[in-house]
C-alpha atoms as a PDB file:
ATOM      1  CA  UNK A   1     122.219  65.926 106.597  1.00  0.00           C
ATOM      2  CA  UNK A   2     120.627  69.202 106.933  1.00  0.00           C
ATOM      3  CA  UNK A   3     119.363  69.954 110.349  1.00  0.00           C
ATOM      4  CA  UNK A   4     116.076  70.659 108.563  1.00  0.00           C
ATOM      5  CA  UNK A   5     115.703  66.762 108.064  1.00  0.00           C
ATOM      6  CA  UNK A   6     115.605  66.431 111.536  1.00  0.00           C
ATOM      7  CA  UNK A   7     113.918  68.983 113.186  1.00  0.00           C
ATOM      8  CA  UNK A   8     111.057  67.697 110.768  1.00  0.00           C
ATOM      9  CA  UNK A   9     111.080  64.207 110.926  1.00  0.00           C
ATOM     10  CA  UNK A  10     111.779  61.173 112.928  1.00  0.00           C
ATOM     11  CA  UNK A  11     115.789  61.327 113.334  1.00  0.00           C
ATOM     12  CA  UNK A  12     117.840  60.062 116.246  1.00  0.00           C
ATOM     13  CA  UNK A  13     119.950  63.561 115.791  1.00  0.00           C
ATOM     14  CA  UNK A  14     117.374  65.772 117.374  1.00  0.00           C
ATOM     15  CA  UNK A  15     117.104  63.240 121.058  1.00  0.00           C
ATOM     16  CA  UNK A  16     121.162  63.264 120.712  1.00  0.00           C
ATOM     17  CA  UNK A  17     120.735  67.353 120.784  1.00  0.00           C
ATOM     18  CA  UNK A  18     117.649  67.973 122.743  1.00  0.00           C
ATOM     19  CA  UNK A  19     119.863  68.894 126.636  1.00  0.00           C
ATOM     20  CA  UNK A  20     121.237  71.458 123.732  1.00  0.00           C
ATOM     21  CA  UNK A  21     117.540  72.654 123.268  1.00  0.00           C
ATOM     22  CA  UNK A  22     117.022  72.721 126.385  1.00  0.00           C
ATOM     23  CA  UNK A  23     119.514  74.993 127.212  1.00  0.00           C
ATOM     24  CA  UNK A  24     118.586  76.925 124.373  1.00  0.00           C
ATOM     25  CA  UNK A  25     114.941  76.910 125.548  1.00  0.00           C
ATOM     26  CA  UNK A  26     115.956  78.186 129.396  1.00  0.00           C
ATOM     27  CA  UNK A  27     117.603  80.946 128.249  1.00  0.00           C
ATOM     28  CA  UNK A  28     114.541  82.321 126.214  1.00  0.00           C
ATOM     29  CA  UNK A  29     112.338  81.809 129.025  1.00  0.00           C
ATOM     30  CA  UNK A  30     114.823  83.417 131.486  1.00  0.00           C
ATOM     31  CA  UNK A  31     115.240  86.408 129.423  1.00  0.00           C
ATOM     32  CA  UNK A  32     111.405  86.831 128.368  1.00  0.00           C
ATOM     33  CA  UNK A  33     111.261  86.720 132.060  1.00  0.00           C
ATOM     34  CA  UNK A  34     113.347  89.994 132.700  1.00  0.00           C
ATOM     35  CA  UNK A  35     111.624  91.563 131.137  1.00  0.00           C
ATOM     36  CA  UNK A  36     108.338  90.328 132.667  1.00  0.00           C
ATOM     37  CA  UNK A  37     109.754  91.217 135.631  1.00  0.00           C
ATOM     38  CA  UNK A  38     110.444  94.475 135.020  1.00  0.00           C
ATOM     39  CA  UNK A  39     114.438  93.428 135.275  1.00  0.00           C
ATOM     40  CA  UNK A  40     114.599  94.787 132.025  1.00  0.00           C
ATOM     41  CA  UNK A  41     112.429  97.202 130.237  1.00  0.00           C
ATOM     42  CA  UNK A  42     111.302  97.308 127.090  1.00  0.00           C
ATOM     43  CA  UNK A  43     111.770 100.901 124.907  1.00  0.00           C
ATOM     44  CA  UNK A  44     108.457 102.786 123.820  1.00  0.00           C
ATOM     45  CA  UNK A  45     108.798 105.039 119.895  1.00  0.00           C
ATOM     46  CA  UNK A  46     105.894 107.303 120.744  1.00  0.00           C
ATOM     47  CA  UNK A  47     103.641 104.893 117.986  1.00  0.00           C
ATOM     48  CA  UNK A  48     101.553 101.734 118.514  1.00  0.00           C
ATOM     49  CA  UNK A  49     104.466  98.529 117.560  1.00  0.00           C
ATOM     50  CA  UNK A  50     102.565  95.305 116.216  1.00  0.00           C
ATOM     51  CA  UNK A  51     104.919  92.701 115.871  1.00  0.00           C
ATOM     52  CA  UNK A  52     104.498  89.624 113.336  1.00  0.00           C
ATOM     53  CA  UNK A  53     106.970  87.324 113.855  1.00  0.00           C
ATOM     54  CA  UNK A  54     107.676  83.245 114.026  1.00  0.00           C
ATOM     55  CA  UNK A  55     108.861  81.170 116.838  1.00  0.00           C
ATOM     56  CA  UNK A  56     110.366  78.899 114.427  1.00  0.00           C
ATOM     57  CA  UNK A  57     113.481  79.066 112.061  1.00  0.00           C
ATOM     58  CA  UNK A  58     113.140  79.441 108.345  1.00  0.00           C
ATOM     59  CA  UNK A  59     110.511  80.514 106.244  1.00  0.00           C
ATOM     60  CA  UNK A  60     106.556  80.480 107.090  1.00  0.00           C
ATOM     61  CA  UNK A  61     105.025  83.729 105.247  1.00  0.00           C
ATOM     62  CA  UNK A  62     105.333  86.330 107.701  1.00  0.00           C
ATOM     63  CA  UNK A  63     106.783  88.979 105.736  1.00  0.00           C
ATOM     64  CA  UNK A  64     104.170  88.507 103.023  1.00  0.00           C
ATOM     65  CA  UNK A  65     102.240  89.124 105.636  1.00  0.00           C
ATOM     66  CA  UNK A  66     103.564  91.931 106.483  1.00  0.00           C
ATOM     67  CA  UNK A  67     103.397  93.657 103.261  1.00  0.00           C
ATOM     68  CA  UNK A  68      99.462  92.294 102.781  1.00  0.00           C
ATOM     69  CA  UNK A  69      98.675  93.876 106.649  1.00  0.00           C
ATOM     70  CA  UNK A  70     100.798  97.502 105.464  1.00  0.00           C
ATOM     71  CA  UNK A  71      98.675  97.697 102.517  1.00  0.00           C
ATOM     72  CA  UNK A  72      95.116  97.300 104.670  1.00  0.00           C
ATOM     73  CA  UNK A  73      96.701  99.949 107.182  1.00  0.00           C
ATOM     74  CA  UNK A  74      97.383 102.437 104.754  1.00  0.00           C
ATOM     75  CA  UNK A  75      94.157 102.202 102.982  1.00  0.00           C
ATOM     76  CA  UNK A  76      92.544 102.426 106.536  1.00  0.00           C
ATOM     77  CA  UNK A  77      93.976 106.039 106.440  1.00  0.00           C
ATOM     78  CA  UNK A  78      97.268 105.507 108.677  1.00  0.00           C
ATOM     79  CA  UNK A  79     100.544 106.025 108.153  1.00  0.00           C
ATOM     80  CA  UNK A  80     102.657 102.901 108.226  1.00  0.00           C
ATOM     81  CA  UNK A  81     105.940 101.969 108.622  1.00  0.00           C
ATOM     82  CA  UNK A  82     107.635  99.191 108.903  1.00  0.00           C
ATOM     83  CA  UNK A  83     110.785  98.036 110.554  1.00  0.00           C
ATOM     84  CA  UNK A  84     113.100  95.113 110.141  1.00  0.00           C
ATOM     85  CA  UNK A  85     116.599  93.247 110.933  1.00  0.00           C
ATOM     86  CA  UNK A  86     117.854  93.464 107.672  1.00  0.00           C
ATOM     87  CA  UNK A  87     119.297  90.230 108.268  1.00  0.00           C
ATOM     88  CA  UNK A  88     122.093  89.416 106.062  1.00  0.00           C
ATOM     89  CA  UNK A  89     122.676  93.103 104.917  1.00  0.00           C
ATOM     90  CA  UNK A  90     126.129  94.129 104.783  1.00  0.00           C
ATOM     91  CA  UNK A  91     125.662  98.218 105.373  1.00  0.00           C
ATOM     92  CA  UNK A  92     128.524  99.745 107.943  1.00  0.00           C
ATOM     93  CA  UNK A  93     125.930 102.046 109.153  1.00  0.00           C
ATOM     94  CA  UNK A  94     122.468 101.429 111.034  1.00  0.00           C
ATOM     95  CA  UNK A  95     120.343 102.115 110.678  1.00  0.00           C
ATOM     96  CA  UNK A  96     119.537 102.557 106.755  1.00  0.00           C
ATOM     97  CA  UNK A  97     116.477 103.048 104.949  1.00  0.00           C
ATOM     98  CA  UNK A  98     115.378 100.790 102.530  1.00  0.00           C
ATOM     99  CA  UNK A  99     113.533 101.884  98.912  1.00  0.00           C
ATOM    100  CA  UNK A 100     112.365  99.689  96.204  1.00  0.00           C
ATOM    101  CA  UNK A 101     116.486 100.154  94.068  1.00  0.00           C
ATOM    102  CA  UNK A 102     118.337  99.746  97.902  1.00  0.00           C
ATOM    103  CA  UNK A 103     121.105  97.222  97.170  1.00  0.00           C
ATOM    104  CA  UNK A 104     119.498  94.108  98.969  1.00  0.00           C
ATOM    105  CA  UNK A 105     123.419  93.142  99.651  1.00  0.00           C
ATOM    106  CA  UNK A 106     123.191  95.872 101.764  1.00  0.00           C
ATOM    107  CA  UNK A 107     120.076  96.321 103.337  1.00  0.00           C
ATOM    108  CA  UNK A 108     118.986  92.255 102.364  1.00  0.00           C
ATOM    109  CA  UNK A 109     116.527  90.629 100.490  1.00  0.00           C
ATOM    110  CA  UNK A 110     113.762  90.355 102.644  1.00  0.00           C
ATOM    111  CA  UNK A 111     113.677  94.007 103.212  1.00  0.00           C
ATOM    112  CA  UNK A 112     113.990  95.303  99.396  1.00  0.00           C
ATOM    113  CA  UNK A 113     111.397  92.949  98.486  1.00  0.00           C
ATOM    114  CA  UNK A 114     109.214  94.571 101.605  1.00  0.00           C
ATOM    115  CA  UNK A 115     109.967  98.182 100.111  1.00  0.00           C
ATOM    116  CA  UNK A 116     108.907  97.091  96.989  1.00  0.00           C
ATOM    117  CA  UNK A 117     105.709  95.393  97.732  1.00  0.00           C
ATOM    118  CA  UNK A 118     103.869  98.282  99.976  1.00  0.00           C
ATOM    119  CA  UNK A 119     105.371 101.146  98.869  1.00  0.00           C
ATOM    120  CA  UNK A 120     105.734 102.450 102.772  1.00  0.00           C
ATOM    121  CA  UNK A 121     108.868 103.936 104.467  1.00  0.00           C
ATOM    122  CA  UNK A 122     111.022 101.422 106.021  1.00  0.00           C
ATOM    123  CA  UNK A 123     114.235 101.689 108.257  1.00  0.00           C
ATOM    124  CA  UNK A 124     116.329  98.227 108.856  1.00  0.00           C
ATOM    125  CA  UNK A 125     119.391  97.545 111.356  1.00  0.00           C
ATOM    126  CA  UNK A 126     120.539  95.612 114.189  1.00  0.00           C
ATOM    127  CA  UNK A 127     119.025  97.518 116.678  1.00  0.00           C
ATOM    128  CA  UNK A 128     114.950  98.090 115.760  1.00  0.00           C
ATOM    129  CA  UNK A 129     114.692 100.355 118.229  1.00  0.00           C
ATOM    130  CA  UNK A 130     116.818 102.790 116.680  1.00  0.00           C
ATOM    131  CA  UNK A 131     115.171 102.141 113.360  1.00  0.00           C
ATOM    132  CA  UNK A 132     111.782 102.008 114.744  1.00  0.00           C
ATOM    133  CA  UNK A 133     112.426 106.092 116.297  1.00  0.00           C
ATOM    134  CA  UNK A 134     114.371 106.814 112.760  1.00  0.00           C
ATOM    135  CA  UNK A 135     111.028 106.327 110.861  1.00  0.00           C
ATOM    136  CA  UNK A 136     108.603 108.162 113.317  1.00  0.00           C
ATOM    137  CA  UNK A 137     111.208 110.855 113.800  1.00  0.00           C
ATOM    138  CA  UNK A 138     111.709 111.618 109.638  1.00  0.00           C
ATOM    139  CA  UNK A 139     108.362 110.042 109.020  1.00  0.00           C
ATOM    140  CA  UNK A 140     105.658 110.887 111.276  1.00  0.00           C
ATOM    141  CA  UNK A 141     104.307 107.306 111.312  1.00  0.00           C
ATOM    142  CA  UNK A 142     101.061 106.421 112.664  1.00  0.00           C
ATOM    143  CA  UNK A 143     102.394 102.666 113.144  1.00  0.00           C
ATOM    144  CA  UNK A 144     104.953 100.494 112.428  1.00  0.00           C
ATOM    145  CA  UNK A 145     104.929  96.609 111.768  1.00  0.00           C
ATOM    146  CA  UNK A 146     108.179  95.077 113.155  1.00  0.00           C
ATOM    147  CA  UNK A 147     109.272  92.120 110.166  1.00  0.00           C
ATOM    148  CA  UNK A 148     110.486  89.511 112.518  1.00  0.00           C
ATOM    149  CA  UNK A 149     111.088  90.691 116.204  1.00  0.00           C
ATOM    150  CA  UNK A 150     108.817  88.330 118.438  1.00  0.00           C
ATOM    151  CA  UNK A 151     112.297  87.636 120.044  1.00  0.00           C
ATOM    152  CA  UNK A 152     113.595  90.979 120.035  1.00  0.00           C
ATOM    153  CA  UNK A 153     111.932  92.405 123.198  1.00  0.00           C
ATOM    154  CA  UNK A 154     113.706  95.467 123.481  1.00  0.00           C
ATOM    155  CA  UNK A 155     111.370  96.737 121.062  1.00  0.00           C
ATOM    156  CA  UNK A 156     107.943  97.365 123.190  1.00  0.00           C
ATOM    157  CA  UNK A 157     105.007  96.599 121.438  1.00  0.00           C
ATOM    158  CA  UNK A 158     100.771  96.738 121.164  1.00  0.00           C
ATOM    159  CA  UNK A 159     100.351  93.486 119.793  1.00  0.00           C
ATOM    160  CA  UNK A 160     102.501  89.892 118.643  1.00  0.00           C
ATOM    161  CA  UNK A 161     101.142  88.201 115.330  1.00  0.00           C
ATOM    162  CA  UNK A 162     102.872  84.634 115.224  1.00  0.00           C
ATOM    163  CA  UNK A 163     102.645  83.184 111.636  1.00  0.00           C
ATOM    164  CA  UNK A 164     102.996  79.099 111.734  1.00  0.00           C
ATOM    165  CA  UNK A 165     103.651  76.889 108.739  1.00  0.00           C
ATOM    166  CA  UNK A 166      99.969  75.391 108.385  1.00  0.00           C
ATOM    167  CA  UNK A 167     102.408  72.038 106.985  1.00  0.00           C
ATOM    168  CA  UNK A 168     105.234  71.879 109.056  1.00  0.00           C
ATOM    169  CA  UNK A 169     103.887  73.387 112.487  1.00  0.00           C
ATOM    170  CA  UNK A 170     106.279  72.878 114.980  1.00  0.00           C
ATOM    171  CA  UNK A 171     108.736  69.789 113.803  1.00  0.00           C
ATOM    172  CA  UNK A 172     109.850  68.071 116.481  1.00  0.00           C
ATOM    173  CA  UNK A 173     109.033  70.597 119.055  1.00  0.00           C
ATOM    174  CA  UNK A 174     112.288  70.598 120.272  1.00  0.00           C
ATOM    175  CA  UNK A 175     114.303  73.904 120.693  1.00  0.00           C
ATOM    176  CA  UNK A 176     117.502  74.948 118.681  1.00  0.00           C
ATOM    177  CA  UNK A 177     119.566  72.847 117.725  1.00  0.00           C
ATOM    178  CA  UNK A 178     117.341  69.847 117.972  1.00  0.00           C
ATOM    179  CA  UNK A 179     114.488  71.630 116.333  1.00  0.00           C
ATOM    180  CA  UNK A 180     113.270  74.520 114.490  1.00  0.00           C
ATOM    181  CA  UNK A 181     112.164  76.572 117.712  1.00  0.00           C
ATOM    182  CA  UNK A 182     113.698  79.723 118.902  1.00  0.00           C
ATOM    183  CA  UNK A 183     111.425  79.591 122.384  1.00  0.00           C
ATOM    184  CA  UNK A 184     109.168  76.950 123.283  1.00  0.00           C
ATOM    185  CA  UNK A 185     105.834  76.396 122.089  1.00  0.00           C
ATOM    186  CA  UNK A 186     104.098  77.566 125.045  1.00  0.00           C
ATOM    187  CA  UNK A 187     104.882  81.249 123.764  1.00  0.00           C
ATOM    188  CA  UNK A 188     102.035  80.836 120.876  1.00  0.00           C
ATOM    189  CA  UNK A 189      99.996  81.175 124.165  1.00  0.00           C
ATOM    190  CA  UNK A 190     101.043  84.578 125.352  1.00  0.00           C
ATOM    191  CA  UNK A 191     101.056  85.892 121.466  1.00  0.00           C
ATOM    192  CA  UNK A 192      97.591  88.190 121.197  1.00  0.00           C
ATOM    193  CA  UNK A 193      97.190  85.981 117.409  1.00  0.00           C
ATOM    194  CA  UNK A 194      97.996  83.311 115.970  1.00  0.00           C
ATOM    195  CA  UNK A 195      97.914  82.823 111.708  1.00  0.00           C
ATOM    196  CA  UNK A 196      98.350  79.625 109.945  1.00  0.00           C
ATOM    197  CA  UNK A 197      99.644  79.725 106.373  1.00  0.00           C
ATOM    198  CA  UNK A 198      98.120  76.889 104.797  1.00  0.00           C
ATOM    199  CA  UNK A 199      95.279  74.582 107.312  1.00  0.00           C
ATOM    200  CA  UNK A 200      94.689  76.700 110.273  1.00  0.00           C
ATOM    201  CA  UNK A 201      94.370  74.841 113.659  1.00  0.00           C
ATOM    202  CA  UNK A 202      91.767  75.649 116.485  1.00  0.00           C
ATOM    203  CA  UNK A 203      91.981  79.488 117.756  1.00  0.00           C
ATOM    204  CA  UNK A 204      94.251  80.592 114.660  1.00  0.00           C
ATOM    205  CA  UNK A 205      93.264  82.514 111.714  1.00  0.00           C
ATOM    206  CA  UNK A 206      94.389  81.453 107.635  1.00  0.00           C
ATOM    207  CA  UNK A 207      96.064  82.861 105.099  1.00  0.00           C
ATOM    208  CA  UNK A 208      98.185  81.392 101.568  1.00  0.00           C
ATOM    209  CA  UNK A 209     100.256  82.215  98.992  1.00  0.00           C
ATOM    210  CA  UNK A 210      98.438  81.823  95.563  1.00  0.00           C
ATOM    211  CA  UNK A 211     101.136  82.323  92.284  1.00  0.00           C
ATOM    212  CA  UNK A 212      99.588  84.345  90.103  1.00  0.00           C
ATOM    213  CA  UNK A 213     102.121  85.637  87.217  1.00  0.00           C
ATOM    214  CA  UNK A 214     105.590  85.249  86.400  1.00  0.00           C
ATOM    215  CA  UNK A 215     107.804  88.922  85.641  1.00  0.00           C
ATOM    216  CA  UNK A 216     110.849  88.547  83.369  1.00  0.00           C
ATOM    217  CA  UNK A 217     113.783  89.721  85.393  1.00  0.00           C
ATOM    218  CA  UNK A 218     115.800  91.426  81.961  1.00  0.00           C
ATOM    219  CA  UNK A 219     112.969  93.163  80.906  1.00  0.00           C
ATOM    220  CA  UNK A 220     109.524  93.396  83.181  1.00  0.00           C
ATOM    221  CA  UNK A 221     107.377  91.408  80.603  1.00  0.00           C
ATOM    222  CA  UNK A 222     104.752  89.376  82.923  1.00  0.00           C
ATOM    223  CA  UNK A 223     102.815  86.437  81.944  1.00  0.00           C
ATOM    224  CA  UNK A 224     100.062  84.392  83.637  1.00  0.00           C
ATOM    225  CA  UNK A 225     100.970  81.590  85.496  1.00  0.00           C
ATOM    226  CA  UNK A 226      98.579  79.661  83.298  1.00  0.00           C
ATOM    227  CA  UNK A 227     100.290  80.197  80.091  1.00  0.00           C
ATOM    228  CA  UNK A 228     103.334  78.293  81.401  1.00  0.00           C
ATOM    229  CA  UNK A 229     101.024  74.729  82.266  1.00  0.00           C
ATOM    230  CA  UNK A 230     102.790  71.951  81.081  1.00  0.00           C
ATOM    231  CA  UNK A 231     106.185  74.040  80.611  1.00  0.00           C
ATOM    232  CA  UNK A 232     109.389  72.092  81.976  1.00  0.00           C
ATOM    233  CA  UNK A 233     111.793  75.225  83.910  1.00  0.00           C
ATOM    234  CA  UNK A 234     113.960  75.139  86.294  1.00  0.00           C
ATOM    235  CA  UNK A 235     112.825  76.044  90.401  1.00  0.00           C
ATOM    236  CA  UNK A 236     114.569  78.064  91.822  1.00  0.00           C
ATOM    237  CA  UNK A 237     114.275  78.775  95.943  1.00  0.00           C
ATOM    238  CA  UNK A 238     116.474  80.284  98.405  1.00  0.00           C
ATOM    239  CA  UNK A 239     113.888  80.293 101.255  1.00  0.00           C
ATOM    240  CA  UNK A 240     113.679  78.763 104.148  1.00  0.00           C
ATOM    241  CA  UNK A 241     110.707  76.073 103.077  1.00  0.00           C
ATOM    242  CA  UNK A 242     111.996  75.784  98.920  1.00  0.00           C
ATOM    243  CA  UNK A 243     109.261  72.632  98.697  1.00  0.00           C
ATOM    244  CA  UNK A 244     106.473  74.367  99.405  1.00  0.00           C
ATOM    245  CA  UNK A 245     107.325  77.089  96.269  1.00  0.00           C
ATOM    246  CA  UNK A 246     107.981  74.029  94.161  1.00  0.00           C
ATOM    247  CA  UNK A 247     105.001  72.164  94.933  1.00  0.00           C
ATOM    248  CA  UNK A 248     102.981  75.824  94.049  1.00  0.00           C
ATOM    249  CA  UNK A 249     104.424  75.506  90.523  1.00  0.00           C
ATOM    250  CA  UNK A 250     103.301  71.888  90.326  1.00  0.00           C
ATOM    251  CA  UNK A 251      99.758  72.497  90.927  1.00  0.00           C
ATOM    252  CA  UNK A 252      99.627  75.556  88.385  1.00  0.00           C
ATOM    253  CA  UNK A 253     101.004  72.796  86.258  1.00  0.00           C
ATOM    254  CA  UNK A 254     104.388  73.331  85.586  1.00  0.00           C
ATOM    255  CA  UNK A 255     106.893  70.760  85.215  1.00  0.00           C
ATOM    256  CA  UNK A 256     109.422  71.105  87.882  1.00  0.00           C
ATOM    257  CA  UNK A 257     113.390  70.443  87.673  1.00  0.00           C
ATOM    258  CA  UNK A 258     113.701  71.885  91.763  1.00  0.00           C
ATOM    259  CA  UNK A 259     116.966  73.804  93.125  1.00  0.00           C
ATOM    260  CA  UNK A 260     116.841  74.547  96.699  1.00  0.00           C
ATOM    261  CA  UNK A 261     119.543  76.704  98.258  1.00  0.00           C
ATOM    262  CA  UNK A 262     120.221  77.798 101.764  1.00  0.00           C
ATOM    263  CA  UNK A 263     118.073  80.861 102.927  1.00  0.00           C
ATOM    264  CA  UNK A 264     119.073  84.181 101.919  1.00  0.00           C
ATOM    265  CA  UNK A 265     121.379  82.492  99.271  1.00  0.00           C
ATOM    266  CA  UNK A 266     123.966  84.918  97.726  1.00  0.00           C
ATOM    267  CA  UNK A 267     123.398  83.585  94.353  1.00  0.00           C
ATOM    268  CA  UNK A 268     126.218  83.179  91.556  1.00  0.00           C
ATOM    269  CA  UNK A 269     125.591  83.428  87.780  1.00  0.00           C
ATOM    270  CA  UNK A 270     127.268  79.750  87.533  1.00  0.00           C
ATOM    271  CA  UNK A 271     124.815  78.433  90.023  1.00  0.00           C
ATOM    272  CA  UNK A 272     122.136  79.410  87.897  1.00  0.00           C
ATOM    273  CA  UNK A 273     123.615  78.314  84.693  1.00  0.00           C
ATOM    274  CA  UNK A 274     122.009  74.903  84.111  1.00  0.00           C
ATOM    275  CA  UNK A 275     123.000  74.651  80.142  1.00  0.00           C
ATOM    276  CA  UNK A 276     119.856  73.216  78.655  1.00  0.00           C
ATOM    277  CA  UNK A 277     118.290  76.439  77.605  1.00  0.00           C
ATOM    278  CA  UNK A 278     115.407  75.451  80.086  1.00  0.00           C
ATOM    279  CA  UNK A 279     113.817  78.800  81.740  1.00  0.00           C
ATOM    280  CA  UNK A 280     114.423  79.742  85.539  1.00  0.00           C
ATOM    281  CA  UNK A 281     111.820  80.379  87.712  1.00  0.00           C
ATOM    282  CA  UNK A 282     112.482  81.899  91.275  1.00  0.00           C
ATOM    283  CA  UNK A 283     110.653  83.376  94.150  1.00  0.00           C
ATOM    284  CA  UNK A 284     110.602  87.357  94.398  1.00  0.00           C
ATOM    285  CA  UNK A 285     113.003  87.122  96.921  1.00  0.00           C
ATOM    286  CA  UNK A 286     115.323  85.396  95.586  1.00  0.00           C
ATOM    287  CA  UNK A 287     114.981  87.708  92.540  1.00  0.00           C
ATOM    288  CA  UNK A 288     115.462  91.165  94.280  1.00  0.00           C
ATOM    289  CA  UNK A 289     119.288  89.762  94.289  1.00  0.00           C
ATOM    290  CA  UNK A 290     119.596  88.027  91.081  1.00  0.00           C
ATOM    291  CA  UNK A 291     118.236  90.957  88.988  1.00  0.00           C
ATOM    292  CA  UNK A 292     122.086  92.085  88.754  1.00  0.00           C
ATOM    293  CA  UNK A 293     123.784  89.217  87.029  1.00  0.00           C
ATOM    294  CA  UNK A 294     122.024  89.741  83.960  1.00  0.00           C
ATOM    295  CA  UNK A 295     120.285  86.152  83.343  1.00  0.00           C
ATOM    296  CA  UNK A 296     118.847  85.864  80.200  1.00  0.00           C
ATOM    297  CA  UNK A 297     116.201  83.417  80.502  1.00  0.00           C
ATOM    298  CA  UNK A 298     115.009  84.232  84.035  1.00  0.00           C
ATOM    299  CA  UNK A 299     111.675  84.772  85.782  1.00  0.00           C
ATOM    300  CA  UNK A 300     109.821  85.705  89.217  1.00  0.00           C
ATOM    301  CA  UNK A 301     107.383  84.026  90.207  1.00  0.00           C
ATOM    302  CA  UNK A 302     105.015  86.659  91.766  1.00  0.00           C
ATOM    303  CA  UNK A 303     102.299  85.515  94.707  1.00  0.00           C
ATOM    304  CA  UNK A 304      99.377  86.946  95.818  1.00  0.00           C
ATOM    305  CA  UNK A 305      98.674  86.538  99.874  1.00  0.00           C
ATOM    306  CA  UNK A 306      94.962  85.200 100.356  1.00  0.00           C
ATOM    307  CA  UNK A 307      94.290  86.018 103.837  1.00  0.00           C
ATOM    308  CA  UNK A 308      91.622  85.962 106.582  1.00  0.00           C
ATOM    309  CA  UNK A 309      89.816  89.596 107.222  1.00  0.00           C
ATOM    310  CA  UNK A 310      89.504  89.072 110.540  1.00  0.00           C
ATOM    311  CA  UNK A 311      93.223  89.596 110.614  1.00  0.00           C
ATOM    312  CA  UNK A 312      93.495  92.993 109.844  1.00  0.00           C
ATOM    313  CA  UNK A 313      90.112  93.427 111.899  1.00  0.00           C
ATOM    314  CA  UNK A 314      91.837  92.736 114.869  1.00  0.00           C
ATOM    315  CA  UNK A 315      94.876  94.506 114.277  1.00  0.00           C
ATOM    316  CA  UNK A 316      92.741  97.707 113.538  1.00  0.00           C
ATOM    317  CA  UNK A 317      90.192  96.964 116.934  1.00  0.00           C
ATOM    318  CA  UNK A 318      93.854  96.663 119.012  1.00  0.00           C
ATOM    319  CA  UNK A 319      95.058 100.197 117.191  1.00  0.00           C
ATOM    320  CA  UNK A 320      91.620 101.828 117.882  1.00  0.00           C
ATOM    321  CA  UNK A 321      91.987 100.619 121.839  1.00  0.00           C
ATOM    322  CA  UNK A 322      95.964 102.587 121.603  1.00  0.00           C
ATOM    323  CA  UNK A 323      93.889 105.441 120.845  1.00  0.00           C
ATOM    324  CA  UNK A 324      94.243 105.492 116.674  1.00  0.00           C
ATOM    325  CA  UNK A 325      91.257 106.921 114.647  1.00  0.00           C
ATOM    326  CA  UNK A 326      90.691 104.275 112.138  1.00  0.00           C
END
């Protein structure tokens, strides 16, 4: 069973692991605590760090997010960059920037498909902090965003954006490996906001992923979502919440034959070879990496985030109180 069954659901499994989660749970307190306590310190960049970032695993928009709160930035007038883990990438030397043709085995997915979708400079490695200085240093940033990192206090920062699945929530509520938490949900109370893809909740702001077009990968042709109603294709997701991209194509009408892999799935041709001449349709993440092995009848699925203004309202009024002229 995948642990994903019972962090979200009703399965003996997560009680049997929950003194795990606890342990897991102490330790994130006891190190957030540190550096509350000025045991450890936190590094500075010389620019204004906001932060967007989950306190669950797996997917729940935040790096669409990202890209949608780069984009209001720069047309504010600032410079933005943005900084990630690169989780998954398999350079020998950190950190590396990332362009819209970096080799997403190299840099990952997550952070081509970032480079690609705002058009900003962007620096990804193990250590942010280094990445974070690379960027301001050869970039002259006005701000960064920090892709992930609500964990990674080393990093100082102006503001924490926590982006919940408006479906999911929280699971169980139990801590890894019982649940889907990485600290426990108390943190959403020490977070300065709090967005909701999908249903927001009292004291959190919305936002959603609407599907608008699908790009061929072979050849850049794009067609409107709504020319493929009543189409039977292949779904294709290697994301950490696959039914909620399959569910997207079944309300635009499609007829869905779903594949989900594991996150950040290293696809293989053969995996994607289904032999019934049926098309594939994949999220834009999953299609940064499969652009290489040459499918013939393959296709992105591209999204459009629909998101509360207030958002990026309070992300600029926190900027403007750092001292920004926006």
């Amino acid at each position: 069973m995948r642990p994903e069954r019972w962090w979200y659901g009703n399965y003996p499994a997560g009680v049997a692991l929950a003194p795990l989660g606890w342990l897991w749970c102490a330790a994130a307190v006891a190190r957030r605590a540190a550096y509350r306590r000025g045991l450890r310190r936190p590094l500075e960049v010389g620019v204004p760090v906001v932060v967007v970032g989950n306190v669950t695993v797996g997917g729940t928009g935040k790096t669409p997010l990202v890209a949608w709160l780069a984009r209001g930035l720069a047309d504010a007038g600032l410079r933005v960059g943005i900084v990630a883990r690169g989780y998954r990438g398999r350079a020998r030397i950190w950190p590396q920037q990332v362009r819209p043709d970096s080799d997403p085995r190299m840099v990952g997915d997550e952070a081509v498909l970032l480079a690609r979708a705002c058009g900003c400079p962007m620096a990804v490695g193990p250590d942010r902090v280094a990445a974070a200085r690379a960027l301001v240093e050869h970039h002259r940033c006005d701000v960064l965003l920090s892709d992930d990192g609500l964990q990674h206090l080393r990093l100082a920062r102006d503001m924490e954006v926590a982006v919940l699945d408006g479906v999911r929530r929280l699971g169980n509520r139990r801590c890894l490996p019982a649940g889907p938490l990485r600290e426990p949900a108390r943190r959403l109370r020490e977070v300065d906001l709090v967005v909701t893809n999908g249903l927001p909740g009292p004291g959190e702001l919305g936002m959603r992923l609407r599907l608008t077009a699908l790009r061929r990968l072979d050849g850049g042709v794009r067609e409107p979502l709504e020319a493929w109603r009543g189409r039977r294709v292949h779904a294709v997701a290697g994301i950490g919440h696959p039914a909620r991209f399959f569910e997207s194509l079944r309300r635009a009408g499609l007829e869905v034959v779903p594949h989900a892999f594991p996150d950040h799935h290293d696809f293989r041709t053969r995996e994607l070879a289904f032999g019934d001449g049926l098309p594939v349709v994949m999220t834009e993440k999953d299609a940064v990496k499969c652009e290489r092995l040459g499918l013939a009848e393959a296709w992105a699925a591209e999204a459009e985030v629909e998101a509360d203004p207030r958002i990026l309202e309070r992300v600029l009024a926190r900027l403007r109180e750092r001292g920004l002229r926006v």
